[in-house]
PDB file of N, CA and C in Angstrom:
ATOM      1  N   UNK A   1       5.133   2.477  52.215  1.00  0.00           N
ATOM      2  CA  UNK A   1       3.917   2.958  51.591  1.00  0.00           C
ATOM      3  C   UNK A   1       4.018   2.746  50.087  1.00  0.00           C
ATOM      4  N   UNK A   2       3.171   2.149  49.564  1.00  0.00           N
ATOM      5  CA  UNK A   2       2.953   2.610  48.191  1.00  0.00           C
ATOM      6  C   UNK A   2       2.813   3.596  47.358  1.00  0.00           C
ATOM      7  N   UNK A   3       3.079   3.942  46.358  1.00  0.00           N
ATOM      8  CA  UNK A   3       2.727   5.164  45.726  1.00  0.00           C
ATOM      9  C   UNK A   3       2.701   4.788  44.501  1.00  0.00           C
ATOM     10  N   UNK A   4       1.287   5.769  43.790  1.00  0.00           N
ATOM     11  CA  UNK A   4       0.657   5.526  42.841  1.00  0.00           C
ATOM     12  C   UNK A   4       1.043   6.588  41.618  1.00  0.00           C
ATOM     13  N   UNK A   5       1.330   6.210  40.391  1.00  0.00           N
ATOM     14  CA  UNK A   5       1.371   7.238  39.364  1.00  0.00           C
ATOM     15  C   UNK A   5       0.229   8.299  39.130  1.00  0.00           C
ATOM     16  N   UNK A   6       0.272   9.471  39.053  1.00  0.00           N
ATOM     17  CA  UNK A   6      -0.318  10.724  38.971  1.00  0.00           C
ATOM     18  C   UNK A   6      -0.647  11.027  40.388  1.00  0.00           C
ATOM     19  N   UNK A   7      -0.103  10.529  41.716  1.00  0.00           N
ATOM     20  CA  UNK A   7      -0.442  11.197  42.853  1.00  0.00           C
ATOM     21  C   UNK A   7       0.116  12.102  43.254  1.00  0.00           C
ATOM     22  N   UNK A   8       0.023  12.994  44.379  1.00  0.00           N
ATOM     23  CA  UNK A   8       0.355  14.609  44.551  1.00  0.00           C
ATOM     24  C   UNK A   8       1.323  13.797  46.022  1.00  0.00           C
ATOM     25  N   UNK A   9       2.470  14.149  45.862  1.00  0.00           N
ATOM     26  CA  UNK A   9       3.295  14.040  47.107  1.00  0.00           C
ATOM     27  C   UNK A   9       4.181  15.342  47.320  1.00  0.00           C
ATOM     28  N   UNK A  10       4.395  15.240  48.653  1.00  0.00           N
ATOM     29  CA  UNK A  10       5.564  16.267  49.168  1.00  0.00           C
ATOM     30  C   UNK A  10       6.566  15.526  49.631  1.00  0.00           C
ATOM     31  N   UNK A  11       8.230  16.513  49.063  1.00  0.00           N
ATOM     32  CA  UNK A  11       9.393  16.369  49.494  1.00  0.00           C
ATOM     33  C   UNK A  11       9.334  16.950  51.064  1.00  0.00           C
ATOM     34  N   UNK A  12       9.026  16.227  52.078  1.00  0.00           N
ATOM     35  CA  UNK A  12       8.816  16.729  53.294  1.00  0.00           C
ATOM     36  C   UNK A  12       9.859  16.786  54.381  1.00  0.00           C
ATOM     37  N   UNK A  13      11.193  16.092  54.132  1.00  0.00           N
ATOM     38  CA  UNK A  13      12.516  15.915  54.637  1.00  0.00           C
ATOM     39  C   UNK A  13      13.746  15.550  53.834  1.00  0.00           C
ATOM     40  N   UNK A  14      14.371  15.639  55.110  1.00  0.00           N
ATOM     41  CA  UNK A  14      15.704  15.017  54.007  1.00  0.00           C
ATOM     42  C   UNK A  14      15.980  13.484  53.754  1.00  0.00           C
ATOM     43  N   UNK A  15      16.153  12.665  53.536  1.00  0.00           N
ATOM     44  CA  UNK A  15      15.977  11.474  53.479  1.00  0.00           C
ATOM     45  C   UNK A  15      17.389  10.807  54.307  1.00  0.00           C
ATOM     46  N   UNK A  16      17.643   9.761  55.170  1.00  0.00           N
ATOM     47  CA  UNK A  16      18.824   9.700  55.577  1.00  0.00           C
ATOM     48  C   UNK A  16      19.666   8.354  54.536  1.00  0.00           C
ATOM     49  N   UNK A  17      18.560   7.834  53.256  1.00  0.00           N
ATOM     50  CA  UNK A  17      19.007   6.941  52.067  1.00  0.00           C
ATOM     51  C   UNK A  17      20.781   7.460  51.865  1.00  0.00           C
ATOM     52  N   UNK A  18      21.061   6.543  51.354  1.00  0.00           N
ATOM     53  CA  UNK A  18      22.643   6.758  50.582  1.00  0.00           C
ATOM     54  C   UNK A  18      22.198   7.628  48.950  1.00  0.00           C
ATOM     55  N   UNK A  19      21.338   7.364  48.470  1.00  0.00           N
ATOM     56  CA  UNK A  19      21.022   8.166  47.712  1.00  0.00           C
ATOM     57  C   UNK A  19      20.707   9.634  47.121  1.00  0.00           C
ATOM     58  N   UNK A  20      20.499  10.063  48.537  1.00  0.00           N
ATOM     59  CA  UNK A  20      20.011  11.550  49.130  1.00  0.00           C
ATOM     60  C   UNK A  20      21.176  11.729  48.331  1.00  0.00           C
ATOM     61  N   UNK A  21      21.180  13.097  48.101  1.00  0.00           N
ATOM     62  CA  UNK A  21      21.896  13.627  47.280  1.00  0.00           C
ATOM     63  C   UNK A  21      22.440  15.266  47.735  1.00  0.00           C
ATOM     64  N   UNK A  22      23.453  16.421  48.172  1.00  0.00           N
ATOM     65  CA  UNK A  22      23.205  17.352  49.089  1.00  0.00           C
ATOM     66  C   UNK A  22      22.204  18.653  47.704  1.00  0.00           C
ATOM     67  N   UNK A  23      22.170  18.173  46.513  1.00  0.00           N
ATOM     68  CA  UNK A  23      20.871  18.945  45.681  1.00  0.00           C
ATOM     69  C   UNK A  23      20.016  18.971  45.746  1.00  0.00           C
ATOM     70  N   UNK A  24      19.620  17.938  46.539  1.00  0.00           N
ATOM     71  CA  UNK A  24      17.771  17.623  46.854  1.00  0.00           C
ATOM     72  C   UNK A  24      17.861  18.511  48.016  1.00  0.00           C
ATOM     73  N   UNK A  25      18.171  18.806  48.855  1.00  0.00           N
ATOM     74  CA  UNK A  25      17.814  19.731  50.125  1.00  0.00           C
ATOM     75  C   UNK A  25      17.218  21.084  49.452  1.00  0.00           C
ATOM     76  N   UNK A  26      17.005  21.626  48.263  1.00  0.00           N
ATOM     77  CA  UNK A  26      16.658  22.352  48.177  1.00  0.00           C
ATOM     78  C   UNK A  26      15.092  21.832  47.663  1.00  0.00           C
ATOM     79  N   UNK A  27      14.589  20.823  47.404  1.00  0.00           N
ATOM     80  CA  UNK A  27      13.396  20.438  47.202  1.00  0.00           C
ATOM     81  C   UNK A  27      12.621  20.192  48.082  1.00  0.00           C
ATOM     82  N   UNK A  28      13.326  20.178  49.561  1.00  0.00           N
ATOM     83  CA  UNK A  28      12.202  19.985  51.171  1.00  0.00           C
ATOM     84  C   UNK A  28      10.956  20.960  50.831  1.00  0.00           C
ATOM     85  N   UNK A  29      10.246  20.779  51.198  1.00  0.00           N
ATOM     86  CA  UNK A  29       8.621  20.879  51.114  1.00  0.00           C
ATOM     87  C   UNK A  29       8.197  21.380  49.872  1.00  0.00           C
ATOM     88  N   UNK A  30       8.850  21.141  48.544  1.00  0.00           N
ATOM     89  CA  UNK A  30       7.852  21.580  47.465  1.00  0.00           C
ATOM     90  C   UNK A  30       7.092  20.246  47.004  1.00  0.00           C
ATOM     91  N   UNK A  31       6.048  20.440  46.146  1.00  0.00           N
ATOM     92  CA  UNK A  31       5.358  19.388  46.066  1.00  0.00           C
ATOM     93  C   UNK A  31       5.303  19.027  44.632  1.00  0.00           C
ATOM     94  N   UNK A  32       4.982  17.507  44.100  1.00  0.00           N
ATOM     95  CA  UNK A  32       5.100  16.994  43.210  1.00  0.00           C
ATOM     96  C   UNK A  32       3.974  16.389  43.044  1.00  0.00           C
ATOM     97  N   UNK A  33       4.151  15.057  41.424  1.00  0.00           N
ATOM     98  CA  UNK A  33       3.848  14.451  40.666  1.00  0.00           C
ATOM     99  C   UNK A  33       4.687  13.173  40.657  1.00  0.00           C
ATOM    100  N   UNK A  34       3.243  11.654  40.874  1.00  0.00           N
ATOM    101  CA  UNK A  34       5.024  10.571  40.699  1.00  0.00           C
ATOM    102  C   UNK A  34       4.342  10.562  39.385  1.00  0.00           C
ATOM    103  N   UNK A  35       5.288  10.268  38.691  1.00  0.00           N
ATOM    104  CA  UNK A  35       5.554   9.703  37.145  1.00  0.00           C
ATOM    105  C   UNK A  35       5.840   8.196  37.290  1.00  0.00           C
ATOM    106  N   UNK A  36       6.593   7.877  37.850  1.00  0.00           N
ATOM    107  CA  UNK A  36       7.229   6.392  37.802  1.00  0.00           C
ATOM    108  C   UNK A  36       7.332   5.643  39.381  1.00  0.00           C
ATOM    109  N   UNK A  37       6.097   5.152  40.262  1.00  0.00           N
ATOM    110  CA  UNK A  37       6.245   4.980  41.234  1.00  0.00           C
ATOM    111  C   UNK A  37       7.323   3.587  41.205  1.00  0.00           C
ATOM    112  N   UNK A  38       7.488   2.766  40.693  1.00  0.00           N
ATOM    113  CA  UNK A  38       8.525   1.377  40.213  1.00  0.00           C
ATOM    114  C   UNK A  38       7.936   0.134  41.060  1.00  0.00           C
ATOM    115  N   UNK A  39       6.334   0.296  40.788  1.00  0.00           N
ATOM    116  CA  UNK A  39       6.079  -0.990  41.508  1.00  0.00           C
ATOM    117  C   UNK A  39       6.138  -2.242  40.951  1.00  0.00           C
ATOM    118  N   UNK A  40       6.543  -2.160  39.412  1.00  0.00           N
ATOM    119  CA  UNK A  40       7.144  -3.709  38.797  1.00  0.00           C
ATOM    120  C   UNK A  40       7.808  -4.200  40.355  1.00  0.00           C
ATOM    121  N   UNK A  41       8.711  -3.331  40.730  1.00  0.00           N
ATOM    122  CA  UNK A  41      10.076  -4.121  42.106  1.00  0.00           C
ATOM    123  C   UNK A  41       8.885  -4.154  42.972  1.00  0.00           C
ATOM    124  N   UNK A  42       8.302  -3.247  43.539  1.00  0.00           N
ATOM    125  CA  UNK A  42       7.542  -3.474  44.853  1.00  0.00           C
ATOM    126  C   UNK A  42       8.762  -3.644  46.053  1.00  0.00           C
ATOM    127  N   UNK A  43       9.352  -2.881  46.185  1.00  0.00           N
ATOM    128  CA  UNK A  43      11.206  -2.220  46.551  1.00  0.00           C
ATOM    129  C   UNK A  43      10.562  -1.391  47.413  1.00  0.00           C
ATOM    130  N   UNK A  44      10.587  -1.370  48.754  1.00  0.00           N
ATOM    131  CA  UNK A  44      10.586  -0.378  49.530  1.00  0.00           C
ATOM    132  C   UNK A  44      12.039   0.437  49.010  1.00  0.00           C
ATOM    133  N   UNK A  45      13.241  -0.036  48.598  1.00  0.00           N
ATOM    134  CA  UNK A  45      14.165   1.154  48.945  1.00  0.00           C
ATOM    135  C   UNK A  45      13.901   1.234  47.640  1.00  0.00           C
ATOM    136  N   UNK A  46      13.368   1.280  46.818  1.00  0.00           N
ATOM    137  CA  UNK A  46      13.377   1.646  45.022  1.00  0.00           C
ATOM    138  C   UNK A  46      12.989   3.396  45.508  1.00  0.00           C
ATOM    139  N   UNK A  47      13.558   3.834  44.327  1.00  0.00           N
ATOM    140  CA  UNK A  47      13.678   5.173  44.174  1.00  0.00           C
ATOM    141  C   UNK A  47      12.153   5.966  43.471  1.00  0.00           C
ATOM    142  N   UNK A  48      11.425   6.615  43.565  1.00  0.00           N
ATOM    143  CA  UNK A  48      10.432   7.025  43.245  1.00  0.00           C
ATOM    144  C   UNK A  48      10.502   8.504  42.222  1.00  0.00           C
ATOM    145  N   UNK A  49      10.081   8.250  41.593  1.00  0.00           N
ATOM    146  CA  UNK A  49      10.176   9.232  39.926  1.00  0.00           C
ATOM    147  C   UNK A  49       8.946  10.549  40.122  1.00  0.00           C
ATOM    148  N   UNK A  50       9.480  11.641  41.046  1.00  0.00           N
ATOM    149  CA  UNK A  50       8.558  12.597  40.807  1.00  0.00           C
ATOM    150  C   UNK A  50       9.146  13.752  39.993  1.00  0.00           C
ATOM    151  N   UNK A  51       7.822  14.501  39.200  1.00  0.00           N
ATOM    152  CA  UNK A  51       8.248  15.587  38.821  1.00  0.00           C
ATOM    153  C   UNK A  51       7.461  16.882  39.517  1.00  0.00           C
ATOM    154  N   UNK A  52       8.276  17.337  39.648  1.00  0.00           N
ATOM    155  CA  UNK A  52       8.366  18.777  40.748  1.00  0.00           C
ATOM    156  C   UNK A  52       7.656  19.987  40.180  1.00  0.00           C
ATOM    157  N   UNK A  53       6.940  20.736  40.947  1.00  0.00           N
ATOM    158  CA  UNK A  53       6.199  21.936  40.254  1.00  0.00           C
ATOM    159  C   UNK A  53       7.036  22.817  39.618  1.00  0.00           C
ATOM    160  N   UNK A  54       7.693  23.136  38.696  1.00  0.00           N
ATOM    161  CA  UNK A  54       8.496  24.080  37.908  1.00  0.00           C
ATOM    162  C   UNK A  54       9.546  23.831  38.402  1.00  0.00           C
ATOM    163  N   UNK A  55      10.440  22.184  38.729  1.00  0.00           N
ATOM    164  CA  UNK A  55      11.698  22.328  39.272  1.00  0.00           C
ATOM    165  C   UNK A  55      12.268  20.345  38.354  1.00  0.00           C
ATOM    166  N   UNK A  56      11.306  20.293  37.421  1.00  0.00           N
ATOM    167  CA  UNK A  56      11.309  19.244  36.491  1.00  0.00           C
ATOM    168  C   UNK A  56      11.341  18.051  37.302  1.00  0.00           C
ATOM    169  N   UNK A  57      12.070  16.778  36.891  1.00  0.00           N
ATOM    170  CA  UNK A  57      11.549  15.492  37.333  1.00  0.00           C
ATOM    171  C   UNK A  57      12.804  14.672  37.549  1.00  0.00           C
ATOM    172  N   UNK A  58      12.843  14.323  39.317  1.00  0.00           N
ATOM    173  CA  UNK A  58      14.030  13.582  40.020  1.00  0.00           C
ATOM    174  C   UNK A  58      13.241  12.434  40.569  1.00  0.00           C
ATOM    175  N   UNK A  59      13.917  11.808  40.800  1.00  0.00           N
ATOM    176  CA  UNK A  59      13.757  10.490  41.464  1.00  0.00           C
ATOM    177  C   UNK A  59      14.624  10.580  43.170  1.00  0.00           C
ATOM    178  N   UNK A  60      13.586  10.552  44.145  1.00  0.00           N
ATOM    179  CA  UNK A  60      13.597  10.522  45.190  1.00  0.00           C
ATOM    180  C   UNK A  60      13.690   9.203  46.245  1.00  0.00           C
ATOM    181  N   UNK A  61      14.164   8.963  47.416  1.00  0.00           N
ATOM    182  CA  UNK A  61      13.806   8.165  48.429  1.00  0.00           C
ATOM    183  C   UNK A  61      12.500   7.580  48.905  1.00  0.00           C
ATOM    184  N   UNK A  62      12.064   6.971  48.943  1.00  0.00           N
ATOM    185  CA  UNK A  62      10.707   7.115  49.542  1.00  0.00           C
ATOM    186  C   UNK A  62      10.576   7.614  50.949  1.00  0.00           C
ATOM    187  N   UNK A  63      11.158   7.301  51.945  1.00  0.00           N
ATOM    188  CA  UNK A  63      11.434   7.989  53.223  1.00  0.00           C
ATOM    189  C   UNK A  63      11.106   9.566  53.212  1.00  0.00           C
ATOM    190  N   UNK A  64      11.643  10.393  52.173  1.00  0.00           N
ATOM    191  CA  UNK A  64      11.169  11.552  52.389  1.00  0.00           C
ATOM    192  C   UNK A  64      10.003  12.056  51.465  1.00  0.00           C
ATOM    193  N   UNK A  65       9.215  10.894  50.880  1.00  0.00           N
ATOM    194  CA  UNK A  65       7.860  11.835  50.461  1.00  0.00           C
ATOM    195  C   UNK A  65       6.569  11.361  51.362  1.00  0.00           C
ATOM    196  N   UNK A  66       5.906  12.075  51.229  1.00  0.00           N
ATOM    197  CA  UNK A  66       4.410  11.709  51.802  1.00  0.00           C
ATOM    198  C   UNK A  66       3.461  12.091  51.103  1.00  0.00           C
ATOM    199  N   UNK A  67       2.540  11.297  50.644  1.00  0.00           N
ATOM    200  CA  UNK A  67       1.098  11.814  50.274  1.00  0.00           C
ATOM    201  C   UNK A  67       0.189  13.377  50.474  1.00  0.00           C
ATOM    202  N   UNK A  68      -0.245  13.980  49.580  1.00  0.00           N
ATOM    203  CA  UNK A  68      -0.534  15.296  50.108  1.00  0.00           C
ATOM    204  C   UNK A  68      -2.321  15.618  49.544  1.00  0.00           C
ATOM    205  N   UNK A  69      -2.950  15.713  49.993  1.00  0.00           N
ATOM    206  CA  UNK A  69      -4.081  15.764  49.743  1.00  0.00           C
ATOM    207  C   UNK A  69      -4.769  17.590  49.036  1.00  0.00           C
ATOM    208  N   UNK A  70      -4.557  17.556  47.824  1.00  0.00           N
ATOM    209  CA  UNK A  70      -5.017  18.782  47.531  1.00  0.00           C
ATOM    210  C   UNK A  70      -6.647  19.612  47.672  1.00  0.00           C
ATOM    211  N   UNK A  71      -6.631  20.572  48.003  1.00  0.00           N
ATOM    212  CA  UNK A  71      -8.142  21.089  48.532  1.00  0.00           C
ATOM    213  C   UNK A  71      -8.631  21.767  47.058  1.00  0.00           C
ATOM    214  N   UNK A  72      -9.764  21.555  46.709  1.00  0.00           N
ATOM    215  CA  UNK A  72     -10.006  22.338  45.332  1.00  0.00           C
ATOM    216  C   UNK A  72     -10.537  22.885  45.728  1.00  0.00           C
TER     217      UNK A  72
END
């Protein structure tokens, strides 16, 4: 999937990447901001730059985010 800068995603699993990290398990289902989706690469395994609601800004798997559609 693609992902776009300023879209709303959720950390919705754990990712099974080599990257996963065992600190990110505490970010499963909070939701974010990408900052830096890295589509210069257009990298499925490229790492995706979100920042987190009051938990600042990591770079994730793509495997474990998904798109989240906010209700106003």
């Amino acid at each position: 999937m693609a992902f776009r800068r300023g879209q709303r995603v959720e950390i919705f699993k754990k990712s099974q990447d080599e990257s996963w990290k065992e600190y990110m398990d505490r970010f499963v289902g909070l939701r974010g901001v990408v900052t830096d989706p890295d589509t210069e690469k257009n990298d499925p395994d490229a790492l995706i730059e979100v920042s987190i609601d009051d938990k600042g800004t990591h770079r994730f798997p793509q495997d474990c985010l998904r798109p989240v559609q906010e209700r106003p």
